[in-house]
PDB file of N, CA and C in Angstrom:
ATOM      1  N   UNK A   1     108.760-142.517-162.187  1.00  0.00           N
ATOM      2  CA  UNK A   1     110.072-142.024-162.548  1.00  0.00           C
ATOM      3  C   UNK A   1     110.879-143.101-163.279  1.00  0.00           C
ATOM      4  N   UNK A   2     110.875-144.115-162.979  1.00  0.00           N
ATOM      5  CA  UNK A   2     111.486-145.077-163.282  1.00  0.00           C
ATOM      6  C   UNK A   2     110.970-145.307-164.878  1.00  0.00           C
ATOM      7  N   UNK A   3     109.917-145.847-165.397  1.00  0.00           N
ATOM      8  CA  UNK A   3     109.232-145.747-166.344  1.00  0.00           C
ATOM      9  C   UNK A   3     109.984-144.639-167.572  1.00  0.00           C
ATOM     10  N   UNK A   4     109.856-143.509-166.902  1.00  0.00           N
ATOM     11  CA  UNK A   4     110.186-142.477-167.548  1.00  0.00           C
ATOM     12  C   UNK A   4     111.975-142.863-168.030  1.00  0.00           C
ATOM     13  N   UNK A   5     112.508-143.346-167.011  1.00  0.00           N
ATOM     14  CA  UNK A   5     114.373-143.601-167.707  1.00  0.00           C
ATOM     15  C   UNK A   5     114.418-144.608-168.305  1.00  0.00           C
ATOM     16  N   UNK A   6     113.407-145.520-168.352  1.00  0.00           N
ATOM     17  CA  UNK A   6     113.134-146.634-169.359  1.00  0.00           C
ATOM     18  C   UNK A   6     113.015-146.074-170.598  1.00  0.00           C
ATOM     19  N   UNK A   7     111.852-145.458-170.786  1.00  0.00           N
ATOM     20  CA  UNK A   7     111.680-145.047-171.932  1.00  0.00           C
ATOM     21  C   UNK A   7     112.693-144.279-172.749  1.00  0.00           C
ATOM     22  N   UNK A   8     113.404-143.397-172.074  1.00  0.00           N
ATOM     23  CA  UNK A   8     114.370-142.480-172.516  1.00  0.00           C
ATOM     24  C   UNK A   8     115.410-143.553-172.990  1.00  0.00           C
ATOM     25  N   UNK A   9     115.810-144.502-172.476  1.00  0.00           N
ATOM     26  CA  UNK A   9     116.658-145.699-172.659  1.00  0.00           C
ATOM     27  C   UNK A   9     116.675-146.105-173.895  1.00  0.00           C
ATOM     28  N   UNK A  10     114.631-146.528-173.928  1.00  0.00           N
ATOM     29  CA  UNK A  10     114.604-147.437-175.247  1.00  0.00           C
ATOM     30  C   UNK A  10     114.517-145.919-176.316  1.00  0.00           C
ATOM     31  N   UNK A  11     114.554-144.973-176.218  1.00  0.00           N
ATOM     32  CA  UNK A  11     114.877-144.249-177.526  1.00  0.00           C
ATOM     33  C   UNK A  11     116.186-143.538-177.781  1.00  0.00           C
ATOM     34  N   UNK A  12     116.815-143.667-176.766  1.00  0.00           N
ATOM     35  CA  UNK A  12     118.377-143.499-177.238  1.00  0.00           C
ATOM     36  C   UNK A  12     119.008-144.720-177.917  1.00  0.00           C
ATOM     37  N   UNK A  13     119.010-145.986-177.341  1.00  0.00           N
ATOM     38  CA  UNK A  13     118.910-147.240-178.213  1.00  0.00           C
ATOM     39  C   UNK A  13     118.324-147.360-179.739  1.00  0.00           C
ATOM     40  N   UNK A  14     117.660-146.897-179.482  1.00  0.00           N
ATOM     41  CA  UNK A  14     116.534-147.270-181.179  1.00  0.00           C
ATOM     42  C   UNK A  14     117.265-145.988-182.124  1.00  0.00           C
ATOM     43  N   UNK A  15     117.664-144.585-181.382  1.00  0.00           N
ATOM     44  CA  UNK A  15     117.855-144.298-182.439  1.00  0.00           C
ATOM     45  C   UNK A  15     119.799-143.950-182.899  1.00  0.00           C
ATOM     46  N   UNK A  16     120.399-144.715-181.688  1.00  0.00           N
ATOM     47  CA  UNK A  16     121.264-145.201-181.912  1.00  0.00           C
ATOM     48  C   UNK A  16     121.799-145.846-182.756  1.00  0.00           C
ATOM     49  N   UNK A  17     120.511-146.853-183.498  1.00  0.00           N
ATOM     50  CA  UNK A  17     120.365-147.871-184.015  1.00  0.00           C
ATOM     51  C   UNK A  17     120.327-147.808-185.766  1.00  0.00           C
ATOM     52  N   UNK A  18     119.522-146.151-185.380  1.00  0.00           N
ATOM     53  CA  UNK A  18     119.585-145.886-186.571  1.00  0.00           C
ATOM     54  C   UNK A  18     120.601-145.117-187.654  1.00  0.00           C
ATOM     55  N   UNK A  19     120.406-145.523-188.557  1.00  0.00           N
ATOM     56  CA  UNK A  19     121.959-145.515-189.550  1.00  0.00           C
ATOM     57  C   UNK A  19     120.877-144.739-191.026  1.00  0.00           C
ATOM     58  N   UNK A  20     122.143-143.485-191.106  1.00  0.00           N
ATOM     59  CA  UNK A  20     121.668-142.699-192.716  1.00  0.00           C
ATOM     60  C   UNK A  20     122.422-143.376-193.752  1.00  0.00           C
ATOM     61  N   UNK A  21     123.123-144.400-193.184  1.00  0.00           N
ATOM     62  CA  UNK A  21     123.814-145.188-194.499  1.00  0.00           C
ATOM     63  C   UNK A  21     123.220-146.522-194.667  1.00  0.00           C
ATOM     64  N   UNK A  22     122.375-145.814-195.679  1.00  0.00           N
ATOM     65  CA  UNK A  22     121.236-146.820-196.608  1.00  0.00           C
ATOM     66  C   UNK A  22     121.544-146.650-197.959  1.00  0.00           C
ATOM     67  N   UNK A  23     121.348-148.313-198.361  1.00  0.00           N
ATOM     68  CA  UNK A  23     120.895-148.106-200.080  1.00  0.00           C
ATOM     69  C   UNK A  23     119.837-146.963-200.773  1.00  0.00           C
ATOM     70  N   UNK A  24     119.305-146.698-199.521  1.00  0.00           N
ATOM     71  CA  UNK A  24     118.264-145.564-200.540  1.00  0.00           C
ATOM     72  C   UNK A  24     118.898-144.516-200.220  1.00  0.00           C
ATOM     73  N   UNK A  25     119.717-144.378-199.408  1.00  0.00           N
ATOM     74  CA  UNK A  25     120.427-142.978-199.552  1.00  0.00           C
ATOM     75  C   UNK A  25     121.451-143.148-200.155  1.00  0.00           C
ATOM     76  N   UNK A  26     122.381-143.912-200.664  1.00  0.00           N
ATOM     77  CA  UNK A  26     123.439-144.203-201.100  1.00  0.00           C
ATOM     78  C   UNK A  26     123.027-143.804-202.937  1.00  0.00           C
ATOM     79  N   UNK A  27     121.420-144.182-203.696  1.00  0.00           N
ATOM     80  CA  UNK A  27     120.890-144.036-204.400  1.00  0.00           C
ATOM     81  C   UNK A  27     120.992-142.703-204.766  1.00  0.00           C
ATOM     82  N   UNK A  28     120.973-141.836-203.704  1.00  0.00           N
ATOM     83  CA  UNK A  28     120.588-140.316-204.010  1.00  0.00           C
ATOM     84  C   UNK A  28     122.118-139.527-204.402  1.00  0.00           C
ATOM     85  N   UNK A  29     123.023-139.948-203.782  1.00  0.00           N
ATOM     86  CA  UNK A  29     124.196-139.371-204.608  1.00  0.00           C
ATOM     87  C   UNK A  29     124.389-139.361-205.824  1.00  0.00           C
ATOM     88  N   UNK A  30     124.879-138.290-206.302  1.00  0.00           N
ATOM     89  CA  UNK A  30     124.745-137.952-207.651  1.00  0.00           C
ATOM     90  C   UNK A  30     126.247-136.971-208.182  1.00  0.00           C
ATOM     91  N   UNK A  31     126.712-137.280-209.130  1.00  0.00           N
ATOM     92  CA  UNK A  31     127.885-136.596-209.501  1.00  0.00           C
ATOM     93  C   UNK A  31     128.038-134.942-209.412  1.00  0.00           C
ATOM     94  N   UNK A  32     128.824-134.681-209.105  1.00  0.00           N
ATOM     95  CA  UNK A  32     128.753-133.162-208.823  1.00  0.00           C
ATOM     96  C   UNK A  32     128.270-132.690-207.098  1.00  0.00           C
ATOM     97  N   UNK A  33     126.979-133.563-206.855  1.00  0.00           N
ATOM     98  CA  UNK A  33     127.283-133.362-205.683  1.00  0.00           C
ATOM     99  C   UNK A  33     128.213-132.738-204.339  1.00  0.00           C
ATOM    100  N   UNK A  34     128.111-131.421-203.586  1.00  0.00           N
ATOM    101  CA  UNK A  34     129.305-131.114-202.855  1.00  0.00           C
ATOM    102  C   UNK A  34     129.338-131.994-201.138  1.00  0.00           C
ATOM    103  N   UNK A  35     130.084-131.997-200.306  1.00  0.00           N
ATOM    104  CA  UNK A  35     130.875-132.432-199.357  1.00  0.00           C
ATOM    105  C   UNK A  35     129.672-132.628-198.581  1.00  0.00           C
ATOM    106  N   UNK A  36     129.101-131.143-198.130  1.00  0.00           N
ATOM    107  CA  UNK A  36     127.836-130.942-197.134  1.00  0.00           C
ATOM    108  C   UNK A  36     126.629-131.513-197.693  1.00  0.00           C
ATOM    109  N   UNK A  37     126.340-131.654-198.775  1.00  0.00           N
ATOM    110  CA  UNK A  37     124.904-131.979-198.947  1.00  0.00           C
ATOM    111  C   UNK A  37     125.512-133.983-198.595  1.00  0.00           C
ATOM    112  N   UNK A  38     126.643-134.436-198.820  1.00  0.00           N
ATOM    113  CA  UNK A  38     126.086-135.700-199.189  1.00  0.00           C
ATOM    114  C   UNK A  38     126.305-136.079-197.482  1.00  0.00           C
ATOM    115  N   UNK A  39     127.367-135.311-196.577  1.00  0.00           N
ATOM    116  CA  UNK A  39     127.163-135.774-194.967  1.00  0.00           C
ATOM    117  C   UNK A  39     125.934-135.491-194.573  1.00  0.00           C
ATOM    118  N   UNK A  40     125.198-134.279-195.156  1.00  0.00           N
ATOM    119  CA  UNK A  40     123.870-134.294-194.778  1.00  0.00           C
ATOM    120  C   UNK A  40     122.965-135.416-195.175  1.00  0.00           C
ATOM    121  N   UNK A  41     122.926-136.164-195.952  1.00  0.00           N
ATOM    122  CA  UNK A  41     122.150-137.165-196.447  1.00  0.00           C
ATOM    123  C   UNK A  41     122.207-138.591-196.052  1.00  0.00           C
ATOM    124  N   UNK A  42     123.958-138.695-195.706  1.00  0.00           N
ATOM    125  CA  UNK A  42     124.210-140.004-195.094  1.00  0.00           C
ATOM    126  C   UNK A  42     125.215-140.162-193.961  1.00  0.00           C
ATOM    127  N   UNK A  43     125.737-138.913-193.500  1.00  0.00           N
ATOM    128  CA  UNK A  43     126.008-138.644-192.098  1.00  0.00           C
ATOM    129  C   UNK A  43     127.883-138.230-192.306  1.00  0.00           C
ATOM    130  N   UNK A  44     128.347-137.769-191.255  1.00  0.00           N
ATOM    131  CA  UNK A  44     129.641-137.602-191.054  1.00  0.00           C
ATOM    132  C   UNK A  44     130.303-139.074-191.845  1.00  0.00           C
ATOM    133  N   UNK A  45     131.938-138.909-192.161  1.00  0.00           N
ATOM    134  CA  UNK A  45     132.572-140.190-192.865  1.00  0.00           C
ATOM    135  C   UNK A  45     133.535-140.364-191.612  1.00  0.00           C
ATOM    136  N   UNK A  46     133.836-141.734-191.414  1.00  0.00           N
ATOM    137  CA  UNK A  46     134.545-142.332-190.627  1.00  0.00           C
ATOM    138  C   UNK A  46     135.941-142.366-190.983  1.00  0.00           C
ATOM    139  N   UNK A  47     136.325-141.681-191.660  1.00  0.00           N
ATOM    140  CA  UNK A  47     137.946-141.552-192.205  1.00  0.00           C
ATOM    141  C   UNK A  47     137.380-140.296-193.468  1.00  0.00           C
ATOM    142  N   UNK A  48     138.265-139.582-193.480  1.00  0.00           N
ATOM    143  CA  UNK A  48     138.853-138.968-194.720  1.00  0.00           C
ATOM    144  C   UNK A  48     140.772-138.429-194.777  1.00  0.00           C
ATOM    145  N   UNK A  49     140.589-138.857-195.863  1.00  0.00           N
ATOM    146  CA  UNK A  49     141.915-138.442-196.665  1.00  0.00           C
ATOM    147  C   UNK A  49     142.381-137.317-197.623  1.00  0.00           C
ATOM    148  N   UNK A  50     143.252-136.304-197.542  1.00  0.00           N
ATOM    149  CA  UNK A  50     143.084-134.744-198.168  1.00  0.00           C
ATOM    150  C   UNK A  50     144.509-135.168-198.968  1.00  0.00           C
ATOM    151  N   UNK A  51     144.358-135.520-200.301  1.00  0.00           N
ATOM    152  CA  UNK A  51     145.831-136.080-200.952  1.00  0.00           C
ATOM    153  C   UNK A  51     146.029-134.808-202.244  1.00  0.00           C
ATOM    154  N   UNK A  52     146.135-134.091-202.958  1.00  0.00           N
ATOM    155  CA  UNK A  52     146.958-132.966-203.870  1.00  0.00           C
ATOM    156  C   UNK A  52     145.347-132.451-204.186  1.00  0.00           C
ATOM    157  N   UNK A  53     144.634-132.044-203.839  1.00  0.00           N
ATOM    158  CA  UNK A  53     143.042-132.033-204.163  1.00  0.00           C
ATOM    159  C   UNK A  53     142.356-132.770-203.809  1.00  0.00           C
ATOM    160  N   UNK A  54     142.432-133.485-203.694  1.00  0.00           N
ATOM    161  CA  UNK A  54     141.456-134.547-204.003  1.00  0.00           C
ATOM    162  C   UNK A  54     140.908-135.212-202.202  1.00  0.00           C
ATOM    163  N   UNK A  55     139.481-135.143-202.009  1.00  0.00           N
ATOM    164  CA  UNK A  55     139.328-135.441-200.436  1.00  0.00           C
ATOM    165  C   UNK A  55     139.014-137.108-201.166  1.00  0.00           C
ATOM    166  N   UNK A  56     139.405-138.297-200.066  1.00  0.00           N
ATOM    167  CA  UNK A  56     138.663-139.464-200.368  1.00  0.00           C
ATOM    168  C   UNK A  56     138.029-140.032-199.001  1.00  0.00           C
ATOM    169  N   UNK A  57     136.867-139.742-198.715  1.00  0.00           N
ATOM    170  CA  UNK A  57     136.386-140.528-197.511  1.00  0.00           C
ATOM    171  C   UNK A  57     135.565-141.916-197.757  1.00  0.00           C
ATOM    172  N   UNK A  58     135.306-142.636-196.243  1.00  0.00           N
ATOM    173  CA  UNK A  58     134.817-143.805-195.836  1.00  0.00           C
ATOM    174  C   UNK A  58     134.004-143.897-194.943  1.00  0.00           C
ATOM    175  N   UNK A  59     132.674-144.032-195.347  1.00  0.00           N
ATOM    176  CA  UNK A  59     131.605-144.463-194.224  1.00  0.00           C
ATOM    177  C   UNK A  59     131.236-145.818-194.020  1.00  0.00           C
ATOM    178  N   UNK A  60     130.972-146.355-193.154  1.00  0.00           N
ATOM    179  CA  UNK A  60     130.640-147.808-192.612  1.00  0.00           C
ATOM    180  C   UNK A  60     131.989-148.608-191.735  1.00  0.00           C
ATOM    181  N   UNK A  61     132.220-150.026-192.457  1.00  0.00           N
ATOM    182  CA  UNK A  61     133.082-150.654-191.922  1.00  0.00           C
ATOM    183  C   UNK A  61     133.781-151.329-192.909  1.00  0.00           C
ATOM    184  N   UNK A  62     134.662-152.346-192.186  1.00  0.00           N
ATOM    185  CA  UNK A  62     134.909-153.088-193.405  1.00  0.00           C
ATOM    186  C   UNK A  62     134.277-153.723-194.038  1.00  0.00           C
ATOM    187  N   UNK A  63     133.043-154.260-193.457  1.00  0.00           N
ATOM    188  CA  UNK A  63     131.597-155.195-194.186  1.00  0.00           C
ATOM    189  C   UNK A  63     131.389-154.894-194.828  1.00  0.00           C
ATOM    190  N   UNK A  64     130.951-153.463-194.612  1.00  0.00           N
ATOM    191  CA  UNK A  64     129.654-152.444-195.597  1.00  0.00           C
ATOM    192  C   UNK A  64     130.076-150.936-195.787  1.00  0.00           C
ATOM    193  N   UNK A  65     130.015-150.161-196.512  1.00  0.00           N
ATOM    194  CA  UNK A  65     130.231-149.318-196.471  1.00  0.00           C
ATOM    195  C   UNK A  65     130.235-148.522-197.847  1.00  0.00           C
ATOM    196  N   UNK A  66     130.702-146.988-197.813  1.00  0.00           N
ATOM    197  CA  UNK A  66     131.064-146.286-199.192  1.00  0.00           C
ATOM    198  C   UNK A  66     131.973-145.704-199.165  1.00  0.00           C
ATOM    199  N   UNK A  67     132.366-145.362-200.155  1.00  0.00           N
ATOM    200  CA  UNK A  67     133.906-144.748-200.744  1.00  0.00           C
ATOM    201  C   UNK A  67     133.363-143.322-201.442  1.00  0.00           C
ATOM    202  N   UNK A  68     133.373-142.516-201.219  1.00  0.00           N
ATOM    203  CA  UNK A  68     133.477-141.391-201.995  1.00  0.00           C
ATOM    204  C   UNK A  68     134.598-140.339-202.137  1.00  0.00           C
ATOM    205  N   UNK A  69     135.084-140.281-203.789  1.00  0.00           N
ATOM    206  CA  UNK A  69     136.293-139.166-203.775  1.00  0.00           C
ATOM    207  C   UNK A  69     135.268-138.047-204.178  1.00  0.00           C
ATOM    208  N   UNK A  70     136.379-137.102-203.600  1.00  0.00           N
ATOM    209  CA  UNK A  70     135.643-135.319-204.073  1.00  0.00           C
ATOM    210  C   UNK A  70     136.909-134.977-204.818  1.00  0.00           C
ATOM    211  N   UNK A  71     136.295-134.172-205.363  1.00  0.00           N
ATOM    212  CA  UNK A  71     137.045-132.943-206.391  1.00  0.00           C
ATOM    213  C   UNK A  71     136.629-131.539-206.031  1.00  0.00           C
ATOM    214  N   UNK A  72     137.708-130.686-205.581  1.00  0.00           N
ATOM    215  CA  UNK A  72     137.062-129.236-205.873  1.00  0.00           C
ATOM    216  C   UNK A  72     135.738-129.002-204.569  1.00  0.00           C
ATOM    217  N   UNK A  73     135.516-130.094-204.088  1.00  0.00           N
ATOM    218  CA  UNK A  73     134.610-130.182-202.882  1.00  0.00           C
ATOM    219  C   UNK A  73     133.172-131.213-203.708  1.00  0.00           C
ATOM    220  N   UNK A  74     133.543-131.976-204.615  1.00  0.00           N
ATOM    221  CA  UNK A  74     132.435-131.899-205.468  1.00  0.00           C
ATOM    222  C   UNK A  74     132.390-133.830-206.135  1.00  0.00           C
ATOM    223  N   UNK A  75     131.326-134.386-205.671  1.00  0.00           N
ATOM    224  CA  UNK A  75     131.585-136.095-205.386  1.00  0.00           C
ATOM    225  C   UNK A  75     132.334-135.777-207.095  1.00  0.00           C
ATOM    226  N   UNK A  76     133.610-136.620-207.292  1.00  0.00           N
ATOM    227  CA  UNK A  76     133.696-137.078-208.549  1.00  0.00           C
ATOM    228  C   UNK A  76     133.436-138.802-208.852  1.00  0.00           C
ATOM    229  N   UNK A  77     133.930-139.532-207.965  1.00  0.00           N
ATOM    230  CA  UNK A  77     133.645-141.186-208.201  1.00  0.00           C
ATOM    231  C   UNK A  77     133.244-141.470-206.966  1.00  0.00           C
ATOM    232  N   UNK A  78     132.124-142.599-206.803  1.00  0.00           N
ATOM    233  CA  UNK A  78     131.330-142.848-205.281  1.00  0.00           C
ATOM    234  C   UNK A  78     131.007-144.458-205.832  1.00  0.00           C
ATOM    235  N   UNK A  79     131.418-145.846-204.557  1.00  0.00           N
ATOM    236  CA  UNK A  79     131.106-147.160-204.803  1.00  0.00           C
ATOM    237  C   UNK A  79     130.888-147.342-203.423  1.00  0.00           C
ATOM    238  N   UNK A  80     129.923-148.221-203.614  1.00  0.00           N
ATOM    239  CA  UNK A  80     129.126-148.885-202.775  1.00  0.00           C
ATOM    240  C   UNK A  80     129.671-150.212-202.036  1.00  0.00           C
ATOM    241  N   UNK A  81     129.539-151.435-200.962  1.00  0.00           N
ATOM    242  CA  UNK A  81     129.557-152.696-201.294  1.00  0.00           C
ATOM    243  C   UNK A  81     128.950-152.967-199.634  1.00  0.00           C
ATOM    244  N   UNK A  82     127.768-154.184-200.120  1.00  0.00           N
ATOM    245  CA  UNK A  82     127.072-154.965-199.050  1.00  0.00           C
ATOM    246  C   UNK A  82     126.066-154.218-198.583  1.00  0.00           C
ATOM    247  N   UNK A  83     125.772-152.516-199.204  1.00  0.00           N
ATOM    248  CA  UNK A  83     124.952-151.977-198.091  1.00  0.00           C
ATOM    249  C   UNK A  83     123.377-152.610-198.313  1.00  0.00           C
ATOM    250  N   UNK A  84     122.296-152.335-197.180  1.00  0.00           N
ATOM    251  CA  UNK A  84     121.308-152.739-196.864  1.00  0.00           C
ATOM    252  C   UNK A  84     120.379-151.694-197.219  1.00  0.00           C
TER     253      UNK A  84
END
């Protein structure tokens, strides 16, 4: 039994660990792009902002992270900095 909550341990950890905000996913955004496909690709954003149209969210931290504005629901400008 014991064994068994170990294990469960080390894979809630590991995939805790794991992060959809990668340079190779950060790669795959593409202009036009809408809202759902790109949280699907690199996960929920840690802030967004809803200003006269325009959504602007933030994934990561202050280290690392991305910036993407939408239009219309639809990426218009997306920057990168530090990601891995």
């Amino acid at each position: 039994m014991k064994s068994l909550r170990w294990l469960t341990w080390v894979l809630v950890l590991f995939l805790w660990g794991c992060t959809r905000l990668t340079l190779d996913n950060y790669n795959k955004i593409t202009m036009g792009m809408d809202y759902t496909a790109v949280t699907a690709l690199i996960g929920t954003p840690k802030t967004c902002d809803d200003v006269m149209g325009m959504r602007h969210c933030h994934w990561g931290d202050d280290k690392s992270g991305v910036d993407i504005s939408f239009a219309g629901n639809k990426v218009l400008l997306f920057s990168a900095e530090n990601l891995q």
